[in-house]
Protein backbone atom coordinates (compact mmCIF):
# COMPACT_ATOMS: atom_id res chain seq x y z
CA UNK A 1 0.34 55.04 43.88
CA UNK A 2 0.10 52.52 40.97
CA UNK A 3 4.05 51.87 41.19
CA UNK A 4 3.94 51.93 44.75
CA UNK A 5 1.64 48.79 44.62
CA UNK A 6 3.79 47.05 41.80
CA UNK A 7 6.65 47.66 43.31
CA UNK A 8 5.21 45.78 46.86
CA UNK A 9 3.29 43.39 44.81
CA UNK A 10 7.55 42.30 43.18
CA UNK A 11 8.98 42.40 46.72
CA UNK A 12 6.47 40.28 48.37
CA UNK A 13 6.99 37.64 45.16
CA UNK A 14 10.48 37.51 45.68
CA UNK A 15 9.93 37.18 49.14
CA UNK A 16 7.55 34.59 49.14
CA UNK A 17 9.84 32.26 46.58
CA UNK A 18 12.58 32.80 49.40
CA UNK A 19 10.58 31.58 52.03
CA UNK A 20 9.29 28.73 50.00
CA UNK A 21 12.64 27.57 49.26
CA UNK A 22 13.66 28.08 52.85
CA UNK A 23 10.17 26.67 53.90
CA UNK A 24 10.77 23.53 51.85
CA UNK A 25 14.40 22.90 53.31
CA UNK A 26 13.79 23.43 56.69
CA UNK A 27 9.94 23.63 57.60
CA UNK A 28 9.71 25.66 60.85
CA UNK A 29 6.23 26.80 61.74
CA UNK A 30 6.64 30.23 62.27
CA UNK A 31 7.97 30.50 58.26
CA UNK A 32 4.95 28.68 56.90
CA UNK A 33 3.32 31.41 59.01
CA UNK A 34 4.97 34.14 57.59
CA UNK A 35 4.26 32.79 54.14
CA UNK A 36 0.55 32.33 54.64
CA UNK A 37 0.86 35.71 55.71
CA UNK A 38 2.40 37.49 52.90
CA UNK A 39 0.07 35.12 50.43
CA UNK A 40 -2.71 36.64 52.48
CA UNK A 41 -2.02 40.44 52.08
CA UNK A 42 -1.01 39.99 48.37
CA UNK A 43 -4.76 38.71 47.79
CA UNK A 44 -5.61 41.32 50.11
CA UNK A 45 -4.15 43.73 48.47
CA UNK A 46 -5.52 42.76 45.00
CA UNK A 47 -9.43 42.84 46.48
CA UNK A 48 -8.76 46.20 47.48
CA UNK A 49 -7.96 47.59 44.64
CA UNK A 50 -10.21 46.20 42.02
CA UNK A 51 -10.19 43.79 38.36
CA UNK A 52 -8.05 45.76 36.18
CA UNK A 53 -9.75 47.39 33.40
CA UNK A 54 -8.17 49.37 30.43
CA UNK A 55 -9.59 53.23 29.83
CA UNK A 56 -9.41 55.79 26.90
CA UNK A 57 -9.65 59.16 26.94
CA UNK A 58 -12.67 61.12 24.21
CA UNK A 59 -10.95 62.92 21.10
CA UNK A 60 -11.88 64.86 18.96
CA UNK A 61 -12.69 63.73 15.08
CA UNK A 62 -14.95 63.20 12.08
CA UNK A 63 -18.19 61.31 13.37
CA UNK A 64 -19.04 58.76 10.28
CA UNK A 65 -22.44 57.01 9.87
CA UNK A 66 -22.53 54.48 7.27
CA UNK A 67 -24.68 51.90 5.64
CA UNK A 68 -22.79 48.42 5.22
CA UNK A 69 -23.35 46.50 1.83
CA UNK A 70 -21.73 43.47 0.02
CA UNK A 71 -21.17 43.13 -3.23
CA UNK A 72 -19.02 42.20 -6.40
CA UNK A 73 -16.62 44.55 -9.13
CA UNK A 74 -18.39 43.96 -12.88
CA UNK A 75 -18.15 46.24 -16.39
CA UNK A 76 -20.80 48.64 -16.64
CA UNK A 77 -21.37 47.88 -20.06
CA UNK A 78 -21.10 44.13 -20.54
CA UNK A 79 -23.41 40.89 -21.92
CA UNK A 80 -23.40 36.96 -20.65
CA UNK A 81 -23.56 34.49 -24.39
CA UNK A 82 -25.79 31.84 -23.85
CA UNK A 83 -26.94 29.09 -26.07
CA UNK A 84 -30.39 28.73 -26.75
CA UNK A 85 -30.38 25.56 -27.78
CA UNK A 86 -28.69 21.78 -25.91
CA UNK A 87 -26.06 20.37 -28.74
CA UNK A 88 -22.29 19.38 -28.82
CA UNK A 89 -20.08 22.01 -29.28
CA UNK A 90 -18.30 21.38 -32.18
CA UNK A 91 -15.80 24.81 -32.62
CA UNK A 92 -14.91 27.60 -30.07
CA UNK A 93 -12.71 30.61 -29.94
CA UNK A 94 -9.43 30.87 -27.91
CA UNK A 95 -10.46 34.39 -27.29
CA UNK A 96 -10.52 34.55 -23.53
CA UNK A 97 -8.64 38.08 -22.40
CA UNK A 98 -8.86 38.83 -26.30
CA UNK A 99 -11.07 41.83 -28.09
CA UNK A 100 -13.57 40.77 -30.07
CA UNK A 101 -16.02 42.38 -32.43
CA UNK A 102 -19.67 42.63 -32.57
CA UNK A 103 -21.30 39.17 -34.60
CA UNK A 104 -17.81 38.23 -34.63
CA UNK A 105 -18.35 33.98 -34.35
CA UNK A 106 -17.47 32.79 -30.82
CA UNK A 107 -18.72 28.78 -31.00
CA UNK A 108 -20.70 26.23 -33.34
CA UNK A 109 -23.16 23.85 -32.29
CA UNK A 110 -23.31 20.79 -34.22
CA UNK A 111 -25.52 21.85 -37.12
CA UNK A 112 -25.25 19.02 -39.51
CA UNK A 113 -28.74 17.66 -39.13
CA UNK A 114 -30.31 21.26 -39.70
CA UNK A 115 -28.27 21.85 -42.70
CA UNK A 116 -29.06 18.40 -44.61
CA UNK A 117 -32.82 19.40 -43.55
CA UNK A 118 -32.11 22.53 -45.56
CA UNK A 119 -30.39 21.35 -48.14
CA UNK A 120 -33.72 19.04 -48.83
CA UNK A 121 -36.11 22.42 -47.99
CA UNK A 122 -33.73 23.98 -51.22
CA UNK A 123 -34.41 21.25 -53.53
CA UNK A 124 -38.11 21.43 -52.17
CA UNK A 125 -37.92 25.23 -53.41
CA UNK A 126 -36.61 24.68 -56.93
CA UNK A 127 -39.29 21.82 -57.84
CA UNK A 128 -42.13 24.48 -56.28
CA UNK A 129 -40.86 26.91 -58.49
CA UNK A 130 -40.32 24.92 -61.80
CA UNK A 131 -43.87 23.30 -60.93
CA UNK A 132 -45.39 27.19 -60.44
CA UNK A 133 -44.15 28.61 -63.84
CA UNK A 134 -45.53 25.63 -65.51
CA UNK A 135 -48.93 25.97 -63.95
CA UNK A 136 -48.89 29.76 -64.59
CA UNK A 137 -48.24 28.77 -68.39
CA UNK A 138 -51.82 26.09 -68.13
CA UNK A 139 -53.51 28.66 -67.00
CA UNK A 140 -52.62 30.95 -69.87
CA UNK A 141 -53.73 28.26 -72.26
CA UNK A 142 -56.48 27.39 -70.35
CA UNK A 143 -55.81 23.91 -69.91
CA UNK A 144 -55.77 24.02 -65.67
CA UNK A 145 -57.76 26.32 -63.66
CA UNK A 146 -56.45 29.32 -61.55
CA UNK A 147 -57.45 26.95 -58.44
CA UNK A 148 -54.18 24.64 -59.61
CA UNK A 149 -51.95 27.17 -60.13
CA UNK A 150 -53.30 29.03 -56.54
CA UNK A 151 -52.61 25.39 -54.45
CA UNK A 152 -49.00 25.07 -56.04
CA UNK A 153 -48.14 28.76 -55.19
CA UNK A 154 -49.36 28.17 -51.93
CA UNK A 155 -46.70 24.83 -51.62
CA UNK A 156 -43.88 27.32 -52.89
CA UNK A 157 -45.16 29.44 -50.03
CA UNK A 158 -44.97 26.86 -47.23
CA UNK A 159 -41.72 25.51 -48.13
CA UNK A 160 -40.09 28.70 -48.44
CA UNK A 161 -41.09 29.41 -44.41
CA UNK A 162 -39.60 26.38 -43.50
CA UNK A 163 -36.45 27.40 -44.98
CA UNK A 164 -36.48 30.44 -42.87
CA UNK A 165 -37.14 28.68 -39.50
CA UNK A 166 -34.66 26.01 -40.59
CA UNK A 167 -32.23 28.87 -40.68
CA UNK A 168 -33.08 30.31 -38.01
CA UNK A 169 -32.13 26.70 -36.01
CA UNK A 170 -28.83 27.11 -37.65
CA UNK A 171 -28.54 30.48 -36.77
CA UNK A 172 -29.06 29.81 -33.03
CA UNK A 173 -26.12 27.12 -33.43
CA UNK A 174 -23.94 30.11 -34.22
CA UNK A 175 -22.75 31.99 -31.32
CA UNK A 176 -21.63 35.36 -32.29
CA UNK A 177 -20.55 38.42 -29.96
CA UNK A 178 -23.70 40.63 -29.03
CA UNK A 179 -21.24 43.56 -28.19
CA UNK A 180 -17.49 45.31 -29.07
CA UNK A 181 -15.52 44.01 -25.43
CA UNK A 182 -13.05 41.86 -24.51
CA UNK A 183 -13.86 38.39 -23.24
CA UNK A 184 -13.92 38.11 -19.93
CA UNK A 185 -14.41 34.46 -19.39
CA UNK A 186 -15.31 31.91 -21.49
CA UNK A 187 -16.57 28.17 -20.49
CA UNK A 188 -17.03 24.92 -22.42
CA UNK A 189 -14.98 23.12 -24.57
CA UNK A 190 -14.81 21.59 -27.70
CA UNK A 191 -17.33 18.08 -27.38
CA UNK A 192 -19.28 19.21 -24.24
CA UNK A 193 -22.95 19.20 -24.88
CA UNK A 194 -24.05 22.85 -24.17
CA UNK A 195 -27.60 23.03 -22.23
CA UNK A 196 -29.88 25.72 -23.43
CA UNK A 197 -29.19 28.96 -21.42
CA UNK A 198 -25.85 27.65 -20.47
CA UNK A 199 -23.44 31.28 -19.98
CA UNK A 200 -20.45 30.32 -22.70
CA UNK A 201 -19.03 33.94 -22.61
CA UNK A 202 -18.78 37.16 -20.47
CA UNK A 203 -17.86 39.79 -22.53
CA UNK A 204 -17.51 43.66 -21.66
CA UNK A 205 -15.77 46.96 -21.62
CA UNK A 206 -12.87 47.01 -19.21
CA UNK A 207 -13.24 50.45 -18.65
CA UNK A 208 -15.12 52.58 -16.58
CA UNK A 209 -15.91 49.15 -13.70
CA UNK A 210 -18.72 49.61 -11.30
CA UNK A 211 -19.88 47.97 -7.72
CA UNK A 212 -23.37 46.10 -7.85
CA UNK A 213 -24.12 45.62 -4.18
CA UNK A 214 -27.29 44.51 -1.80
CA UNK A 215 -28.43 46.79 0.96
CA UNK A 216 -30.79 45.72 3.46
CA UNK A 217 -34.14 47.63 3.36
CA UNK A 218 -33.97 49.27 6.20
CA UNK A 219 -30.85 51.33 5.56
CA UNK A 220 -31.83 51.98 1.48
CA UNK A 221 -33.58 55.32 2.87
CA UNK A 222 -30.60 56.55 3.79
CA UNK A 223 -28.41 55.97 0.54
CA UNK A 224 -28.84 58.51 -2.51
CA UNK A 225 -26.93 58.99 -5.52
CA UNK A 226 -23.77 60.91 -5.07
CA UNK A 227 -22.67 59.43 -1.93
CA UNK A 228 -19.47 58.58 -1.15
CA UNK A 229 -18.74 55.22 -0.92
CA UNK A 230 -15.35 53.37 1.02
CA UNK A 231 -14.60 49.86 -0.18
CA UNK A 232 -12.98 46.73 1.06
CA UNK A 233 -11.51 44.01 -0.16
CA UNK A 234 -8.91 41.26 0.79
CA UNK A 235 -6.94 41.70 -2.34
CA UNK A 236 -5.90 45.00 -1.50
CA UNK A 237 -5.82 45.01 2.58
CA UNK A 238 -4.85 48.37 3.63
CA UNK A 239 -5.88 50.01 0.71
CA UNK A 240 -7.90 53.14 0.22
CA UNK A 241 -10.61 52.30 -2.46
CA UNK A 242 -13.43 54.85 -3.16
CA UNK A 243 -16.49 55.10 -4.98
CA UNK A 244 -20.03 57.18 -5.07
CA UNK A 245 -23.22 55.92 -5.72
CA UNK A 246 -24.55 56.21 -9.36
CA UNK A 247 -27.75 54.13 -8.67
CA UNK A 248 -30.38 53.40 -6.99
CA UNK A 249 -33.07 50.82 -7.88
CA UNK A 250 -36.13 51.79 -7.29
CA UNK A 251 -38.11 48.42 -6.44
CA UNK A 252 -36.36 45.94 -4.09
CA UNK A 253 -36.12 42.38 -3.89
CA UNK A 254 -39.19 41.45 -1.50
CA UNK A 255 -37.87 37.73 -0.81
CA UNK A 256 -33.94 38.93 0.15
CA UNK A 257 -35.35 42.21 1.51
CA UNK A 258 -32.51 44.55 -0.12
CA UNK A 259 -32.30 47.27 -2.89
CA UNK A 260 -29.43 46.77 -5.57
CA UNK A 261 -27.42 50.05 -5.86
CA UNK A 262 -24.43 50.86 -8.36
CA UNK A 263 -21.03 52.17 -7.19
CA UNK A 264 -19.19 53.97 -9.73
CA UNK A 265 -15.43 53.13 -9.50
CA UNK A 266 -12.83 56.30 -10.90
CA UNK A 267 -10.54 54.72 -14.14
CA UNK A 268 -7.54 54.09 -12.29
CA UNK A 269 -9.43 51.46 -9.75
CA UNK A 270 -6.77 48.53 -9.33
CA UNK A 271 -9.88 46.64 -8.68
CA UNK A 272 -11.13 43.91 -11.25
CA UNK A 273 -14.14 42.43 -12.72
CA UNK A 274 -15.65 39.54 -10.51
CA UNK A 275 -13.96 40.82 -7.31
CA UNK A 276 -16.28 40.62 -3.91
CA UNK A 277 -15.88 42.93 -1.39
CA UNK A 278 -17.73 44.57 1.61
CA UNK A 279 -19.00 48.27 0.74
CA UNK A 280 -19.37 51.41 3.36
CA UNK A 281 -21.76 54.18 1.91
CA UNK A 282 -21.15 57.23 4.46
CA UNK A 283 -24.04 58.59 4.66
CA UNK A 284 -24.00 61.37 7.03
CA UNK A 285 -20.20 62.69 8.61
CA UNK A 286 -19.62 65.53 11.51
CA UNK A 287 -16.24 66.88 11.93
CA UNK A 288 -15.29 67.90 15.32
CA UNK A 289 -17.28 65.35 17.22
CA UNK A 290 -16.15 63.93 20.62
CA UNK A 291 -15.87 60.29 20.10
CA UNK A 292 -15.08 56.93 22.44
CA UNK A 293 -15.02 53.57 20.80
CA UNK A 294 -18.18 51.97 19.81
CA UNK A 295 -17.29 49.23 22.30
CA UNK A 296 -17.27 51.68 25.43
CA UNK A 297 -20.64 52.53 25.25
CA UNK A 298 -23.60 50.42 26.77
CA UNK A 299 -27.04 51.53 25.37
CA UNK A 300 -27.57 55.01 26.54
CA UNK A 301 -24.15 54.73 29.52
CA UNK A 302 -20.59 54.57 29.27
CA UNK A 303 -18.07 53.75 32.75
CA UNK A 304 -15.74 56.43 33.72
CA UNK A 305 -13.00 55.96 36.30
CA UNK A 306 -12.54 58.75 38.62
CA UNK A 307 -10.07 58.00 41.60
CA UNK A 308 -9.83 54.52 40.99
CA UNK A 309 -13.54 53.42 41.04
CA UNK A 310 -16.42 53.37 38.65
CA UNK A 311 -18.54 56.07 37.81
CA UNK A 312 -21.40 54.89 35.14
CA UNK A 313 -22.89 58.16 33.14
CA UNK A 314 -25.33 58.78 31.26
CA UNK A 315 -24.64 59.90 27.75
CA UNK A 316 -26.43 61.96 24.82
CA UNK A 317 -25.41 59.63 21.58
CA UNK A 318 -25.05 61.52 18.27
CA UNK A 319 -23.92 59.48 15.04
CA UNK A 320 -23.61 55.85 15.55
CA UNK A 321 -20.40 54.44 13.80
CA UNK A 322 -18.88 50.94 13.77
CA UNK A 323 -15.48 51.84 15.26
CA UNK A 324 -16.67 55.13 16.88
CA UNK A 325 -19.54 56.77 18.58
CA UNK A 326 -19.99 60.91 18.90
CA UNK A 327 -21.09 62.24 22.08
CA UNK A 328 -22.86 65.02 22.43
CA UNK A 329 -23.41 65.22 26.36
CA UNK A 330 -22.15 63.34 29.26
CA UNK A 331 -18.59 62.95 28.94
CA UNK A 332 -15.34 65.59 28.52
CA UNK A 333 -12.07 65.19 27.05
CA UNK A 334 -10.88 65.03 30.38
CA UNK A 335 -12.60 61.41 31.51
CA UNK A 336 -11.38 58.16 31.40
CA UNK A 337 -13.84 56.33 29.68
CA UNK A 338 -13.77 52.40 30.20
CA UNK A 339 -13.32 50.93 26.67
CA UNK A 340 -14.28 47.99 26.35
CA UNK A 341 -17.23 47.93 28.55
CA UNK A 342 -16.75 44.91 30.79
CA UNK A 343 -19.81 43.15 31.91
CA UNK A 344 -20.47 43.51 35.52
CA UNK A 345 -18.95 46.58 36.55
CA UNK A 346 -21.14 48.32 39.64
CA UNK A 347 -21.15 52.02 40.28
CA UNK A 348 -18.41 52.96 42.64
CA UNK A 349 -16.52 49.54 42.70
CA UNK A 350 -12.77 49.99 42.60
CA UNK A 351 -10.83 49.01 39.73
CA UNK A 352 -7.08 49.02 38.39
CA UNK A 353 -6.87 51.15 35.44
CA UNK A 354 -5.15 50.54 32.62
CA UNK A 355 -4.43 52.79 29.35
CA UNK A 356 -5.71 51.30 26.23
CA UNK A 357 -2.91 50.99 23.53
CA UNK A 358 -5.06 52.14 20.73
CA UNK A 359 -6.30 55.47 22.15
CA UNK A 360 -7.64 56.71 19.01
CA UNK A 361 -11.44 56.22 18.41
């Protein structure tokens, strides 16, 4: 029947551009009839038998329910270098992409004023010193009293503490590796001024990589360790990437409203530190389901076309995916299920069907 209509639909075209052309040369009434005419049943035609909608029919497959996260590729065991302190930088390490050692020196602040202060704290020592064995020797004569020696002791003392604070100052003008890695980034230059808690390095393990994502907290119920995890990324379209959750944290972020889990990634993950990506924790999966495109069904109803009209049915849902949606009741593999839904559609109204080119759910 379809071709039938086609087929009339291409004569009464190339009809009508004949009589248009003749129409236009010679103008007779009874052809500008005729063409009014055919116009007239081609429209007629086209009311009778519906808009044209395109239909799929249920298969059979695995029903997936998953929870959707974001987030970004990072070292499970790694450490950001800050500086604790604002100064110039006076000396860094070209050891981006290079291994580097635990306390191995990374960058200098400029330290100059701290070390002069030391060097005065030193010679501050050595008088307090000199000054205490000569009291000491007083005393044993008898010539001062232990009160003397007690308050130069005490100077001795006080300078000595300021000698460890003033190295401590230097020390924080040292930047040294926290951790055995390989530096993964490294920012600042020789000159900048460096603000206190200003990340200088990211350093890590390369191997094994985990996901740190975000999910919403309605969905964290549903995630638990061990689940099996499909990611995407742009950088490798096409790609199968997998991972399973290792983590869950157990107190969320009440501002954001999401739960931080970790995705461990297998060694021979082409993915790399820093990368974003979108993150699909499957959850729950049926094989054997009887699935139509997400897009076909409307709430609780899906359109079926049975001798070229519109039959709406009602439809038990089972596991919700984002491509595909089981069915448990309601439809066979037999229908023609209306995919996508199109707004509008009234039960019985006559439609064109159409298959859809992707027939798989």
């Amino acid at each position: 029947m379809q071709k039938q209509i086609d087929r009339l639909e291409t004569v009464s075209a190339g009809l009508l551009h004949r009589l248009v052309e003749t129409v236009r040369r010679t103008k007779p009434l009874y052809l500008v009839a005729a063409a009014i005419a055919i116009v007239a049943a081609i429209w007629g035609w086209r009311a009778v038998r519906g808009p044209e909608v395109t239909v799929v029919v249920p298969a059979r497959g695995t029903a997936v329910e998953i929870v959707y996260a974001t987030g970004a590729v990072e070292p499970v065991r790694w450490a950001k270098v800050a500086s604790v302190i604002r100064d110039r930088i006076i000396e860094i390490c070209d050891c981006e992409g290079k291994a580097v050692k635990k306390d191995e020196v990374l960058a200098r602040l400029d330290d100059k004023e701290q070390r002069a202060l030391l060097g005065e704290l030193r010679a501050r020592e050595e008088f307090a010193k000199k000054e205490l064995e000569r009291q000491a020797d007083l005393v044993g004569r008898g010539v001062t009293t232990p009160q003397a020696h007690e308050k130069v002791s005490m100077e001795l003392r006080t300078v000595q503490a300021l000698i460890l604070a003033q190295l401590e100052k230097i020390d924080d003008r040292t930047i040294s590796a926290p951790i055995d890695g390989v530096v993964l980034r490294r920012d600042g230059e020789v000159g900048e001024i460096a603000e206190a808690g200003q990340i200088l390095f990211r350093i890590g393990v390369l191997k094994p990589l985990q996901v740190v994502a975000e999910v919403n907290e309605e969905d964290i119920p549903r995630v638990d360790v061990g689940q099996i995890v499909l990611l995407r990324t742009d950088a490798f379209l096409g790609q199968r990437l997998e991972g399973t959750v290792r983590e869950v944290t157990p107190i969320g972020d009440p501002v954001a409203k999401t739960y931080r889990i970790k995705v461990a990634l297998p060694d021979d993950t082409p993915l790399k530190p820093g990368m974003s990506l979108e993150a699909n924790i499957i959850t729950r999966e049926k094989p054997g389901a009887l699935l139509v495109p997400a897009d076909a069904v409307q709430g609780s109803s899906v359109f079926v076309v049975e001798g070229g009209r519109i039959r709406k049915r009602a439809v038990e849902i089972g596991i919700r995916g984002t491509r595909a949606v089981e069915i448990l009741s309601g439809v066979t593999e037999n229908d023609r299920v209306v995919s996508p839904a199109v707004a509008g559609l009234a039960d019985r109204q006559r439609v064109r069907a159409v298959d859809r080119p992707e027939t798989s759910p």
